[in-house]
N, C-alpha and C. Protein backbone atom coordinates (compact mmCIF):
# COMPACT_ATOMS: atom_id res chain seq x y z
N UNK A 1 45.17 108.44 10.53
CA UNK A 1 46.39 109.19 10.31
C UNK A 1 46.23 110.61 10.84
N UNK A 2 47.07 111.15 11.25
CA UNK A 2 47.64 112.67 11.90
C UNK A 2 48.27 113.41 11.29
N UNK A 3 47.56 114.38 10.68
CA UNK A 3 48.40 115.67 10.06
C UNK A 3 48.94 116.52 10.94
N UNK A 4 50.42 116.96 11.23
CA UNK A 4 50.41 118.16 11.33
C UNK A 4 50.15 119.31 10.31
N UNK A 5 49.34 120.42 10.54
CA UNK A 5 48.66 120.84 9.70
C UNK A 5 48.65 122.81 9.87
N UNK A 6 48.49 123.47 9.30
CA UNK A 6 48.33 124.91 9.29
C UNK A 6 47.79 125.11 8.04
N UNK A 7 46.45 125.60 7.80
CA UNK A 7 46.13 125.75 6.57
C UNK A 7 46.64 127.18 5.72
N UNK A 8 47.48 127.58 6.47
CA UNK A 8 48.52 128.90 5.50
C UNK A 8 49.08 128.26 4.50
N UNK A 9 49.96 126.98 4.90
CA UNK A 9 50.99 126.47 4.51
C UNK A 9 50.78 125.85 2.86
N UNK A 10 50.94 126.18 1.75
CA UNK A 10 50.51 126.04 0.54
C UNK A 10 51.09 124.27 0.43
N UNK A 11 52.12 123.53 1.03
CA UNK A 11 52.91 122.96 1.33
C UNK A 11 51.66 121.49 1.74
N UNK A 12 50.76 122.17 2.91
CA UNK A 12 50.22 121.36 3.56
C UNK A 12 48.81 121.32 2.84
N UNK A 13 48.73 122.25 1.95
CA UNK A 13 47.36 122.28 1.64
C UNK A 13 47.76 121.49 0.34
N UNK A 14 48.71 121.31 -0.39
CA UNK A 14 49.22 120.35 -1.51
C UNK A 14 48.68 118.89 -0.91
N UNK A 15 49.12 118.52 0.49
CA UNK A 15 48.80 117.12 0.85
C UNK A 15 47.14 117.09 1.27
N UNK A 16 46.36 118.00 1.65
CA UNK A 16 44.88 118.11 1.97
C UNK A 16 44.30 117.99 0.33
N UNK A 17 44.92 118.78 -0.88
CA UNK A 17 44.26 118.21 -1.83
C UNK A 17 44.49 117.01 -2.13
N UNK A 18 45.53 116.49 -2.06
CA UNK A 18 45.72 115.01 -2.92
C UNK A 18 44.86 114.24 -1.94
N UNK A 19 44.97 114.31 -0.90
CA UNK A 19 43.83 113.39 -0.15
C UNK A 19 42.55 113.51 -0.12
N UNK A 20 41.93 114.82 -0.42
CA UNK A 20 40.54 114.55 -1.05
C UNK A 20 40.35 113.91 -2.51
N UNK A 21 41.50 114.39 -3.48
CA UNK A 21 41.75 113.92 -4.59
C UNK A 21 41.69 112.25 -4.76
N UNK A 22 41.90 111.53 -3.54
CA UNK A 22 42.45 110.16 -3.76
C UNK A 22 41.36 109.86 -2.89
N UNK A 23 40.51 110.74 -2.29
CA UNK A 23 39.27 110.23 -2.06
C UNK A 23 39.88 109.38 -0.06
N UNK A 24 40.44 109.93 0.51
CA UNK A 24 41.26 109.64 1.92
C UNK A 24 41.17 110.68 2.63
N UNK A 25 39.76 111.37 2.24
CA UNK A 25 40.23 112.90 3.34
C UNK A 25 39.64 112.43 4.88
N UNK A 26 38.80 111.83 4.45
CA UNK A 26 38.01 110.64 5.95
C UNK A 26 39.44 110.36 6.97
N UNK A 27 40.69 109.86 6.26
CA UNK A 27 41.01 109.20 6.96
C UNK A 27 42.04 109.95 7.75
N UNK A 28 42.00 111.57 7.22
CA UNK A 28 43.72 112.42 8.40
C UNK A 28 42.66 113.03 8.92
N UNK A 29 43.19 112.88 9.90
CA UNK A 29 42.69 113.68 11.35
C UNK A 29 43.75 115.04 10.84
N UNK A 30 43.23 115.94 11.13
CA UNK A 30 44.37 117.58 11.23
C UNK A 30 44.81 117.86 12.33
N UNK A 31 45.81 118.58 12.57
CA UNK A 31 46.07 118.84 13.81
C UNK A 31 46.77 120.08 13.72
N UNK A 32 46.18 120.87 13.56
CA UNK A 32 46.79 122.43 13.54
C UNK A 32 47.36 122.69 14.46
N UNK A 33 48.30 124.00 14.45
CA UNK A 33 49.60 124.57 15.03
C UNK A 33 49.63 125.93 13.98
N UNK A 34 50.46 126.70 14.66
CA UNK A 34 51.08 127.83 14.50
C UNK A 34 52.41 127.38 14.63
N UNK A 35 53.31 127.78 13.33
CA UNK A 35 55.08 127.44 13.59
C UNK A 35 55.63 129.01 12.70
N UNK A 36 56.32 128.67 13.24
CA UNK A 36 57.78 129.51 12.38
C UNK A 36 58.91 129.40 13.02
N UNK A 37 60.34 129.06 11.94
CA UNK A 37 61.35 129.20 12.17
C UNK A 37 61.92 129.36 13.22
N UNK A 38 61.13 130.12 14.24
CA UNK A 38 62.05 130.87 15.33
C UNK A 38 60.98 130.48 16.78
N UNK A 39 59.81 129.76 16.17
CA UNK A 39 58.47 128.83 17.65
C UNK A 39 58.63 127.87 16.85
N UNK A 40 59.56 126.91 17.44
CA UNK A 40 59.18 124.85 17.48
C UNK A 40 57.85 124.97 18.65
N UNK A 41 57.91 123.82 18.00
CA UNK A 41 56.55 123.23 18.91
C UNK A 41 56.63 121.78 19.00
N UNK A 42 57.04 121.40 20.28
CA UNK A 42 57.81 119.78 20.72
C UNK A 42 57.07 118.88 20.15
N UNK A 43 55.51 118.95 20.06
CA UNK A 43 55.07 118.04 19.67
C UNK A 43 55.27 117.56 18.44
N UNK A 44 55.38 118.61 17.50
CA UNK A 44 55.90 118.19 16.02
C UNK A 44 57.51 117.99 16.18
N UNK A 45 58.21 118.32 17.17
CA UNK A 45 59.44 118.11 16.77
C UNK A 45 59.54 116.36 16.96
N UNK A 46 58.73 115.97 18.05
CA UNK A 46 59.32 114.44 18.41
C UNK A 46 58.73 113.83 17.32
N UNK A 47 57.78 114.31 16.67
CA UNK A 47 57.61 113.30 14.93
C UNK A 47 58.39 113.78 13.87
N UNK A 48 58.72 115.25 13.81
CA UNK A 48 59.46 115.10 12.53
C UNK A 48 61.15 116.04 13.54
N UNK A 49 61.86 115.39 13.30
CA UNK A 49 63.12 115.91 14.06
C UNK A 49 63.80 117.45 13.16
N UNK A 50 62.90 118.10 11.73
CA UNK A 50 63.19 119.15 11.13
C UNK A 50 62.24 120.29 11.82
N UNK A 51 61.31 120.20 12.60
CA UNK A 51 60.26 120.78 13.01
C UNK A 51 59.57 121.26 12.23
N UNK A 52 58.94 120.75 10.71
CA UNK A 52 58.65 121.32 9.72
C UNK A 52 57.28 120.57 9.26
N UNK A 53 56.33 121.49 9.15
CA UNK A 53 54.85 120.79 8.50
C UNK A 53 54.75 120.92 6.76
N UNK A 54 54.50 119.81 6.58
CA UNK A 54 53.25 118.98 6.75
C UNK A 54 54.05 117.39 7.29
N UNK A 55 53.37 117.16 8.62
CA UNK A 55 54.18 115.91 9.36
C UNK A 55 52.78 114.82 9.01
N UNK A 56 53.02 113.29 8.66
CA UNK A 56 51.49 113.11 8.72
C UNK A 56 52.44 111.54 9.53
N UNK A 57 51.46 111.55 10.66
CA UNK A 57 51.71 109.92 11.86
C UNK A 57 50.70 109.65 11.12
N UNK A 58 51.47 108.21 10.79
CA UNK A 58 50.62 107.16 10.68
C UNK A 58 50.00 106.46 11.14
N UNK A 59 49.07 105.40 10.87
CA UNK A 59 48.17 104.13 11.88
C UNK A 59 49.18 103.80 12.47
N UNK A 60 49.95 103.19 12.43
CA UNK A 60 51.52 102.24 12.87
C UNK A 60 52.14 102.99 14.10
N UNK A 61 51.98 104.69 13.72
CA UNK A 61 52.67 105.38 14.72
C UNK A 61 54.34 105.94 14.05
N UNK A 62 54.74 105.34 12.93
CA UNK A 62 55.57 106.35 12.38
C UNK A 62 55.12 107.66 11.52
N UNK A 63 56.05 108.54 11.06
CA UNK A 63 56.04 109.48 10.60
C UNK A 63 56.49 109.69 9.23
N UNK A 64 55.98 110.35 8.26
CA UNK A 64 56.33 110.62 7.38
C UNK A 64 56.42 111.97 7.25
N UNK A 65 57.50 112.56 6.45
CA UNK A 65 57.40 114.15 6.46
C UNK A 65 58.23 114.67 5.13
N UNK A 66 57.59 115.66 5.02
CA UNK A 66 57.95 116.50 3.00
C UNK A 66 56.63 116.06 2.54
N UNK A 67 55.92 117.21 1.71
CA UNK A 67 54.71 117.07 1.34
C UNK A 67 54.92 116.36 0.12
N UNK A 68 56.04 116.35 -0.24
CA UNK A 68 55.97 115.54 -1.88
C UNK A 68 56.00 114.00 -1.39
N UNK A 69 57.23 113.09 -0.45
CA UNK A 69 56.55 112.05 0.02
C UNK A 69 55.70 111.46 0.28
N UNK A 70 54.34 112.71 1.60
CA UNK A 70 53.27 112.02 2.11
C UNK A 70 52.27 112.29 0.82
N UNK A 71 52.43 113.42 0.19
CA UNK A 71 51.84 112.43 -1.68
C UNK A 71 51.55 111.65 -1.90
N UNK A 72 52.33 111.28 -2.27
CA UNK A 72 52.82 109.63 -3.10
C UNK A 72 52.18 108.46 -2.56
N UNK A 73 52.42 109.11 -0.86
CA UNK A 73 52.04 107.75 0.15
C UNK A 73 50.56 108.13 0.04
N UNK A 74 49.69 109.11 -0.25
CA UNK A 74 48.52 108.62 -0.03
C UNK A 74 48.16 108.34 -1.24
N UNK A 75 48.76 109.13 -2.58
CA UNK A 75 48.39 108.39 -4.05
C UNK A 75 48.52 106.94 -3.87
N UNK A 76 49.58 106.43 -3.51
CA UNK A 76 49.62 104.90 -3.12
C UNK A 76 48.65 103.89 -2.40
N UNK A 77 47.75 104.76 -1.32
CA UNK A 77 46.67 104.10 -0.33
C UNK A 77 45.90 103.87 -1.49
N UNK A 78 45.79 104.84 -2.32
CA UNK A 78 44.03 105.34 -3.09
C UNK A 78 44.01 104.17 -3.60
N UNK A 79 44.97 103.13 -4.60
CA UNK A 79 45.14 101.62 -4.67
C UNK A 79 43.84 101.89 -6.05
N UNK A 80 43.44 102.64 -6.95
CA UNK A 80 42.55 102.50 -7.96
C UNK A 80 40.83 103.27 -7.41
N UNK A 81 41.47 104.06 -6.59
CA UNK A 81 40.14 104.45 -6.28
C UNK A 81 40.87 106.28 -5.91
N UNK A 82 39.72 107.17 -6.61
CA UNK A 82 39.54 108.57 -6.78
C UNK A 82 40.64 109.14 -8.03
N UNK A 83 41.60 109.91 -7.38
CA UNK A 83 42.57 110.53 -8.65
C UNK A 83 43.61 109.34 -8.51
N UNK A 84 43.76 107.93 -8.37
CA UNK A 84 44.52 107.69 -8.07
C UNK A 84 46.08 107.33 -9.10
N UNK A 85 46.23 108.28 -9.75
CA UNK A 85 46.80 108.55 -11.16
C UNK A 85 47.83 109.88 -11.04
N UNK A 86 48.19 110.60 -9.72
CA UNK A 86 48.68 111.77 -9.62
C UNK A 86 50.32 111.67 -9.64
N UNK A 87 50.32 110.62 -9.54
CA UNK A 87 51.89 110.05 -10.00
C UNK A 87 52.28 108.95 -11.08
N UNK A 88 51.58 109.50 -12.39
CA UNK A 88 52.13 109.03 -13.37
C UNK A 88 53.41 107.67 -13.60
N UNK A 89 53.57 107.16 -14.71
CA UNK A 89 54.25 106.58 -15.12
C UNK A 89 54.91 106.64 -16.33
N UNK A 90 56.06 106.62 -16.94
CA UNK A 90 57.11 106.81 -17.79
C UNK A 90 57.04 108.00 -18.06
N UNK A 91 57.38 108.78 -19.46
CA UNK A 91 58.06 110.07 -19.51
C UNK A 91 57.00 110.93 -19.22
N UNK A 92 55.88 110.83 -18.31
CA UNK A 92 54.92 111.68 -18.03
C UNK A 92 54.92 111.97 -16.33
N UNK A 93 55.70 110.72 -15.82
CA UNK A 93 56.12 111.53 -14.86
C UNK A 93 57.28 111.99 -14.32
N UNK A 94 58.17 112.03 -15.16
CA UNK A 94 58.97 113.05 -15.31
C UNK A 94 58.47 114.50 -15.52
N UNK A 95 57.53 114.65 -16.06
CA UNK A 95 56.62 116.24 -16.53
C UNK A 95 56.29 116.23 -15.09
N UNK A 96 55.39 115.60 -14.76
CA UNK A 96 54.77 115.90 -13.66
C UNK A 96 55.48 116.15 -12.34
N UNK A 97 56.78 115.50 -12.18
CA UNK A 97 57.92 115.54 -11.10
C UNK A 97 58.49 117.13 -11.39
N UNK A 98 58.84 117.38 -12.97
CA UNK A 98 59.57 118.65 -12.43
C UNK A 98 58.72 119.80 -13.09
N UNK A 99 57.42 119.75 -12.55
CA UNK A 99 56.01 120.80 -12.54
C UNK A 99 56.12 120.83 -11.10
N UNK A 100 55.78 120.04 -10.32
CA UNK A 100 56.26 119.67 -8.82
C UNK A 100 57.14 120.43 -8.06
N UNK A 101 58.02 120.04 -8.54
CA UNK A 101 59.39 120.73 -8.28
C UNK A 101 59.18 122.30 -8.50
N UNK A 102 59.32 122.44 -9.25
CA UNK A 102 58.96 124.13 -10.15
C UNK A 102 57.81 124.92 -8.77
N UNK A 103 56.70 124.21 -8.38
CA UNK A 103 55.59 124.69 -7.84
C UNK A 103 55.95 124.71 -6.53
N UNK A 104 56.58 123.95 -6.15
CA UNK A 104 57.45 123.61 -4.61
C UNK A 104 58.34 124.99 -4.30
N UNK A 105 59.43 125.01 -5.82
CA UNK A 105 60.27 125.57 -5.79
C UNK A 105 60.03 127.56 -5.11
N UNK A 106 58.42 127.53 -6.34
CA UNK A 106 58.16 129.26 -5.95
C UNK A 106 57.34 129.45 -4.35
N UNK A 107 57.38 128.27 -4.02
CA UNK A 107 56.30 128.02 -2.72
C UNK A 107 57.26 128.58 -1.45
N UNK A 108 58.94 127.70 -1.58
CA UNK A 108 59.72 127.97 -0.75
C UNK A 108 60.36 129.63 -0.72
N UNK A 109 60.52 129.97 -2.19
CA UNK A 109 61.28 131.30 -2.09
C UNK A 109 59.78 132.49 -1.80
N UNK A 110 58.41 132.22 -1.91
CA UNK A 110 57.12 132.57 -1.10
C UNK A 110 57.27 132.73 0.20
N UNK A 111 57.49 131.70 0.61
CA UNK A 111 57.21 131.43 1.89
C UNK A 111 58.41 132.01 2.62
N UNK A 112 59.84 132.16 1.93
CA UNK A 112 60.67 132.44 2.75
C UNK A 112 60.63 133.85 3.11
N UNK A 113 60.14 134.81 2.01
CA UNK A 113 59.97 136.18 1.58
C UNK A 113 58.78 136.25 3.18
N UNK A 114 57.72 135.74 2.78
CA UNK A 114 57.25 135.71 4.12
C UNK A 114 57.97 135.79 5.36
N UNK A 115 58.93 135.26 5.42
CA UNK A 115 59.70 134.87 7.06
C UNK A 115 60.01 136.05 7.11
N UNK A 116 60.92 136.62 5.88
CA UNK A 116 61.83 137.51 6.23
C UNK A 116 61.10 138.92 6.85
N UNK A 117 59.98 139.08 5.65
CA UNK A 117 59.15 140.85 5.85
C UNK A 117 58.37 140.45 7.00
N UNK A 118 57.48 139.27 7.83
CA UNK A 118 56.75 139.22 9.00
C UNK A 118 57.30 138.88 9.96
N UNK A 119 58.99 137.64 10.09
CA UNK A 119 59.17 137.22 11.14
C UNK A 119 60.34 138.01 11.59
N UNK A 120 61.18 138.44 10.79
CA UNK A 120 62.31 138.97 10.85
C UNK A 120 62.68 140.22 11.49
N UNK A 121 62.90 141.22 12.49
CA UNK A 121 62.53 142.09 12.63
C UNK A 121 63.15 143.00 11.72
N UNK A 122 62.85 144.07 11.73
CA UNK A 122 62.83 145.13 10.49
C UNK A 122 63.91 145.42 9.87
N UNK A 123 64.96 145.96 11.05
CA UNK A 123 65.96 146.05 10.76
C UNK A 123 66.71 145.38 10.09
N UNK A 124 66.54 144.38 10.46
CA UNK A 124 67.69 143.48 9.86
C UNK A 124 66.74 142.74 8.69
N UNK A 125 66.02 143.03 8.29
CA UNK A 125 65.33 142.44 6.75
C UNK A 125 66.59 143.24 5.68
N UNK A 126 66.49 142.49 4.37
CA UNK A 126 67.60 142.88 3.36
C UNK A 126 66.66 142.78 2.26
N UNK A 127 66.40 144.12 1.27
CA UNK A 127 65.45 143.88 0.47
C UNK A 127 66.04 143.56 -1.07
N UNK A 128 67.33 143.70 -1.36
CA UNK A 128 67.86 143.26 -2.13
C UNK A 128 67.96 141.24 -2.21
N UNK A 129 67.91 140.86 -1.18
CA UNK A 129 67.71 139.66 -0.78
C UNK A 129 65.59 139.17 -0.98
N UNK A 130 65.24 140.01 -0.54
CA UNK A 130 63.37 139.76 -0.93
C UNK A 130 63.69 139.96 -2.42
N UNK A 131 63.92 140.59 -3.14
CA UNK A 131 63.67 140.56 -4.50
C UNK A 131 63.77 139.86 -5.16
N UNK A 132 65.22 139.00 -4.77
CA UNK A 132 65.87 137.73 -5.30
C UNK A 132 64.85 136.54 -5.63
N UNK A 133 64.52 136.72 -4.30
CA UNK A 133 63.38 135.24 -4.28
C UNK A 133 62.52 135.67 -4.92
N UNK A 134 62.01 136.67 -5.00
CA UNK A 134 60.47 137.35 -5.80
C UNK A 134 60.59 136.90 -6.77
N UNK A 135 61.95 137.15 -7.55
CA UNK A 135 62.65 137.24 -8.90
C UNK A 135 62.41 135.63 -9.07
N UNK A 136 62.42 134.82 -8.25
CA UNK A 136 62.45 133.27 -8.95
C UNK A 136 60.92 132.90 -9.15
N UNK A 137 60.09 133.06 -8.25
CA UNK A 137 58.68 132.88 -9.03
C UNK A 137 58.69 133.66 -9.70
N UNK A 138 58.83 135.11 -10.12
CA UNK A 138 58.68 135.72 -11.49
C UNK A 138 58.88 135.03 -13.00
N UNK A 139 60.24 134.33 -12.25
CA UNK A 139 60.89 134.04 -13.20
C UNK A 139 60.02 132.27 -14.25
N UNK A 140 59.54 131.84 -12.71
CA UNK A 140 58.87 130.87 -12.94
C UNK A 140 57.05 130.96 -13.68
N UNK A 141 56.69 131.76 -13.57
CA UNK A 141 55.39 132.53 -14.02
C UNK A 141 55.62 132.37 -15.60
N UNK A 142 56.76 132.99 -15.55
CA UNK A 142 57.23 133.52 -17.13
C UNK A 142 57.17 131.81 -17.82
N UNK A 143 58.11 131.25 -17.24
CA UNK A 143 58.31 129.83 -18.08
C UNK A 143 57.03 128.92 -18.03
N UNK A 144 56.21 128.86 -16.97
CA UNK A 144 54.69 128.10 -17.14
C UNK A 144 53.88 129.27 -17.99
N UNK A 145 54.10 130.43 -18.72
CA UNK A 145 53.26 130.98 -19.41
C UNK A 145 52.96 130.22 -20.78
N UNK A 146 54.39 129.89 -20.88
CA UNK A 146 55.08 129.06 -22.19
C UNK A 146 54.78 128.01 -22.47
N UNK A 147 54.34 127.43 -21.28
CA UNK A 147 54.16 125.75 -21.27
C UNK A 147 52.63 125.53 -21.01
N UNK A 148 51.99 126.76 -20.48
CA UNK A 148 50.76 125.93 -20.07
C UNK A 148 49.49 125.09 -21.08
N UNK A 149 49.66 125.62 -22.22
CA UNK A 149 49.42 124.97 -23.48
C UNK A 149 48.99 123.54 -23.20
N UNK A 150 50.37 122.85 -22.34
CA UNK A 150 50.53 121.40 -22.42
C UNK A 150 49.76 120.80 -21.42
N UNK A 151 49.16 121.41 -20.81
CA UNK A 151 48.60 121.27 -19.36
C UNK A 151 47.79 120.43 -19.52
N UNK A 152 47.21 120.86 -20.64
CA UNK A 152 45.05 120.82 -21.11
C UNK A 152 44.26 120.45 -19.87
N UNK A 153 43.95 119.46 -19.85
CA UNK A 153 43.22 118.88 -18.43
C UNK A 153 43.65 117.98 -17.87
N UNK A 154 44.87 117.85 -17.49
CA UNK A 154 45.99 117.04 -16.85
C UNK A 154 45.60 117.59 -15.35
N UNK A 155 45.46 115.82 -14.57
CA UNK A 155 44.99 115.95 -12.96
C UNK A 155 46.26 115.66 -12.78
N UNK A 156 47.53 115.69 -11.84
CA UNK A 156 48.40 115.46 -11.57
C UNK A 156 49.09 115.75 -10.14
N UNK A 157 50.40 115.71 -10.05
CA UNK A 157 50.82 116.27 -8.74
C UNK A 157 51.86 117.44 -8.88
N UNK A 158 52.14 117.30 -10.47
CA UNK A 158 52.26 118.63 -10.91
C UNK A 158 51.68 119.79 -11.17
N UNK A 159 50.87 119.76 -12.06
CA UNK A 159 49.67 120.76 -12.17
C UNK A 159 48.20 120.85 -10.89
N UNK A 160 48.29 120.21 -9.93
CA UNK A 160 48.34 120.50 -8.79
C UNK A 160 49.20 121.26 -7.76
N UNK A 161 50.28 121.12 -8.03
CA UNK A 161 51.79 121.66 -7.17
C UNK A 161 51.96 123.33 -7.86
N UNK A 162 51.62 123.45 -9.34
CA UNK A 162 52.06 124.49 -9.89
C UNK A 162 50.27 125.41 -9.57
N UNK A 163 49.00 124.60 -9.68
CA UNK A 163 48.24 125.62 -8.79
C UNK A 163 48.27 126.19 -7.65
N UNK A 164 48.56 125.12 -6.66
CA UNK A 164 48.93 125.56 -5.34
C UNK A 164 49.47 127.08 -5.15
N UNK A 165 50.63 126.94 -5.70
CA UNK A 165 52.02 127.93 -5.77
C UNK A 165 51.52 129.48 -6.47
N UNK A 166 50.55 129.30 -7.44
CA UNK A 166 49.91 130.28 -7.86
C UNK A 166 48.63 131.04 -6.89
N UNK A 167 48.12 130.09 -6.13
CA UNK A 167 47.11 130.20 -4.85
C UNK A 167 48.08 131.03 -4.04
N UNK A 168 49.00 130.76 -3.68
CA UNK A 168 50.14 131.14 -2.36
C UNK A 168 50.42 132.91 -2.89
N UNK A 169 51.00 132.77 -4.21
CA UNK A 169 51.51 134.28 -4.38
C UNK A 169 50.38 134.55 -4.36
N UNK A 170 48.93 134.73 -4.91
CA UNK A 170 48.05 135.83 -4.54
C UNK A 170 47.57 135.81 -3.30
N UNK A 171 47.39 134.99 -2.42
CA UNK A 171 47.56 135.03 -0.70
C UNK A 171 48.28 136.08 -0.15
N UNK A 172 49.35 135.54 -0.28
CA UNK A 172 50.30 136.62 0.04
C UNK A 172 51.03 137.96 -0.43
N UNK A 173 50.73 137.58 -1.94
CA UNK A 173 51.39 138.94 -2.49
C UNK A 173 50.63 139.58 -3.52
N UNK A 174 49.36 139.97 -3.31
CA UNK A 174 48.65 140.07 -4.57
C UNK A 174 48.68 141.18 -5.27
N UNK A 175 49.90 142.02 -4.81
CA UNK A 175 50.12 143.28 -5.60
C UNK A 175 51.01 142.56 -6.19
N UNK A 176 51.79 141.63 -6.69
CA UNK A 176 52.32 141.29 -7.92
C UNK A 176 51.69 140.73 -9.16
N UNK A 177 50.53 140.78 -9.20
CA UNK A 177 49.55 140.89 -10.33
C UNK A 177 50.35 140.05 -11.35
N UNK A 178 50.59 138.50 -11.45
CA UNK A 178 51.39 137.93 -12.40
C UNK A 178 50.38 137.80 -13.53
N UNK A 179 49.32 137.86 -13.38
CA UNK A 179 48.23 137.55 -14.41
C UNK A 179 48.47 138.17 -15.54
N UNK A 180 48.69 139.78 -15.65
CA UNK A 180 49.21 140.60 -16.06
C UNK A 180 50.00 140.49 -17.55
N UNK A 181 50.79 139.56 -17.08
CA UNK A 181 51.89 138.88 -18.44
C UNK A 181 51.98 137.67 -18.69
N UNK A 182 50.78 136.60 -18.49
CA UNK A 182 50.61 135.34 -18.41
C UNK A 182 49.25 135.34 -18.41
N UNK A 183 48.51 135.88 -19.54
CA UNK A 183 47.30 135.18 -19.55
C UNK A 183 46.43 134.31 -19.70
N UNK A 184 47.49 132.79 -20.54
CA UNK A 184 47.11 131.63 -20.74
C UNK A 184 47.08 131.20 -19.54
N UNK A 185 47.93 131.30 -18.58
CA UNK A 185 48.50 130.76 -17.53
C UNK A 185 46.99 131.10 -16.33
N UNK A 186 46.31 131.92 -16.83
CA UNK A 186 45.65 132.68 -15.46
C UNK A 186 44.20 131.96 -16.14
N UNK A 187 44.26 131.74 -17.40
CA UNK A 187 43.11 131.05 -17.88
C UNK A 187 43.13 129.85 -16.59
N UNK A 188 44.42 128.79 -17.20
CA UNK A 188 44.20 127.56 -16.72
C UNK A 188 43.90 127.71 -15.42
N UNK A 189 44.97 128.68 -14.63
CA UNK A 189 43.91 128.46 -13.16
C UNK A 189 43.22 128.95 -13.03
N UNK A 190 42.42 129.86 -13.39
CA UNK A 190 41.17 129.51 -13.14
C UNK A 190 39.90 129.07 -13.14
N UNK A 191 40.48 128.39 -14.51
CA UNK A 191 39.42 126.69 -14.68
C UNK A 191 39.86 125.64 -13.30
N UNK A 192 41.18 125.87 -13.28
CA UNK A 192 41.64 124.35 -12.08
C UNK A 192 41.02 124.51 -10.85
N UNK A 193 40.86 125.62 -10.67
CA UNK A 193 41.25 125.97 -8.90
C UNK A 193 39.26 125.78 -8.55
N UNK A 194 38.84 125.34 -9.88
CA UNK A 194 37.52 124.97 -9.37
C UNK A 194 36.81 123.51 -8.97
N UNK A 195 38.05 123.20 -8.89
CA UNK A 195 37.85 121.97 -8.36
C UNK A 195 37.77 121.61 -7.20
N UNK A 196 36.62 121.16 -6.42
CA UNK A 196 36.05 121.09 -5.63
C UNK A 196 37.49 120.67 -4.05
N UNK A 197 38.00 120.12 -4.54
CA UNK A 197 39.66 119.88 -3.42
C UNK A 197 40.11 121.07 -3.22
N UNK A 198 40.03 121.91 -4.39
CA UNK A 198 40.96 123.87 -3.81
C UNK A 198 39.88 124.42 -3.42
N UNK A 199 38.57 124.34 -3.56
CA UNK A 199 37.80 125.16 -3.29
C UNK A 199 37.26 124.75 -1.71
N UNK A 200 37.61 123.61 -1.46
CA UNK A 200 37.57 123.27 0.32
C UNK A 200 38.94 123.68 1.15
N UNK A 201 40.12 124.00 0.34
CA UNK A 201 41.14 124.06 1.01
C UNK A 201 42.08 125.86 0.48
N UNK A 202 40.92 126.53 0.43
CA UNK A 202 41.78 127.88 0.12
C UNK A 202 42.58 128.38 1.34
N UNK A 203 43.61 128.79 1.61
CA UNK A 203 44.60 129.42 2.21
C UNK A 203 43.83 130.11 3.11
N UNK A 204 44.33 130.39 4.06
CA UNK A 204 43.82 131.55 5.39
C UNK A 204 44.64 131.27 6.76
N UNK A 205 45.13 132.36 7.39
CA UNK A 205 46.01 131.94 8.66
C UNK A 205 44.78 131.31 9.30
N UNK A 206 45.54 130.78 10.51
CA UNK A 206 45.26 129.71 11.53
C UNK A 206 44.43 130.41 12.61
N UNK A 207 44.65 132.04 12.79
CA UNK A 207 43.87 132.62 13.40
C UNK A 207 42.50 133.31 12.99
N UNK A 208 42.32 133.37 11.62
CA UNK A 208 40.86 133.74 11.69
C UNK A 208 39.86 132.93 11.34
């Protein structure tokens, strides 16, 4: 299998853990790139027609694309072998779907904040508009402060998705110091993030 791949992408590094997680890291080839919004790059466009990573070709030669899909699909390969449990069953994965969601959620308004202050040129950035998004992982920090209680030592694709997302804002924004007002929250990650899958796949652009 073929990743398209950028290890910035908190997105893509969600699908690099679950596949060491499920014990399949043998089997994606990576294939790094540099993208943004405003540089396609044909080769990913003729597999995924959104031009958007994490793209993973399969043996077969189709494509799958959205990191929460190619998930599932490799939780699905793992077939009883490694975490192969990251997609739950009955009202637990529902928890775990909208932890997911939630972790996805502060990843995109992250990542977009990114576009705007690096790709955007200056002028035309709107900082009443950056705040907004800031304001939704803030907002999200606040509500997993509340919850993380429930976490305990839950392997998942939630509490995976909601570390990730916590990895990403201090990447990128580490003068927002969320730790600050969430100290249960800063406990749990940093018991999680020692798990040997984040600790092979920490964040860093593509150029150094």
């Amino acid at each position: 299998m073929k990743l398209f791949y950028n290890p910035a992408s908190p997105f893509v590094r969600k699908v690099l853990i679950t596949a060491i997680e499920c014990g399949l890291e043998d089997r994606v080839q990576k294939h790094p790139l540099a993208l943004t919004p405003v540089n396609a790059n044909d080769d990913l466009n003729t597999q995924n027609p959104l031009g958007k990573i994490p793209a993973l070709v399969l043996d077969d030669g189709s494509t799958l694309y959205d990191s929460r899909v190619i998930c599932e699909y490799l939780n699905s390969l793992a077939g009883g072998k490694g975490s192969a449990t990251l997609f739950p069953e009955g009202e637990d994965r529902w928890k775990a779907l909208r932890l997911s969601a939630c972790g996805d959620g502060i990843c995109d308004a992250a990542v977009t904040v990114r576009y705007e202050t690096f790709v955007r040129p200056e002028q035309y950035r709107w900082g009443d508009w950056i705040e907004g998004q800031k304001n939704k992982f803030r907002r999200a920090v606040a509500v997993l402060e509340n919850e993380v209680a429930g976490f305990e030592n839950t392997l998942d694709i939630g509490t995976i998705s909601i570390a990730v997302a916590l990895d990403y804002i201090d990447f990128r924004y580490a003068d927002e110091a969320w730790r600050d007002s969430a100290g249960a929250l800063a406990e749990w990650h940093k018991r999680f993030v020692q798990r040997p899958s984040f600790q092979q796949t920490a964040p860093h652009d593509l150029k150094s």
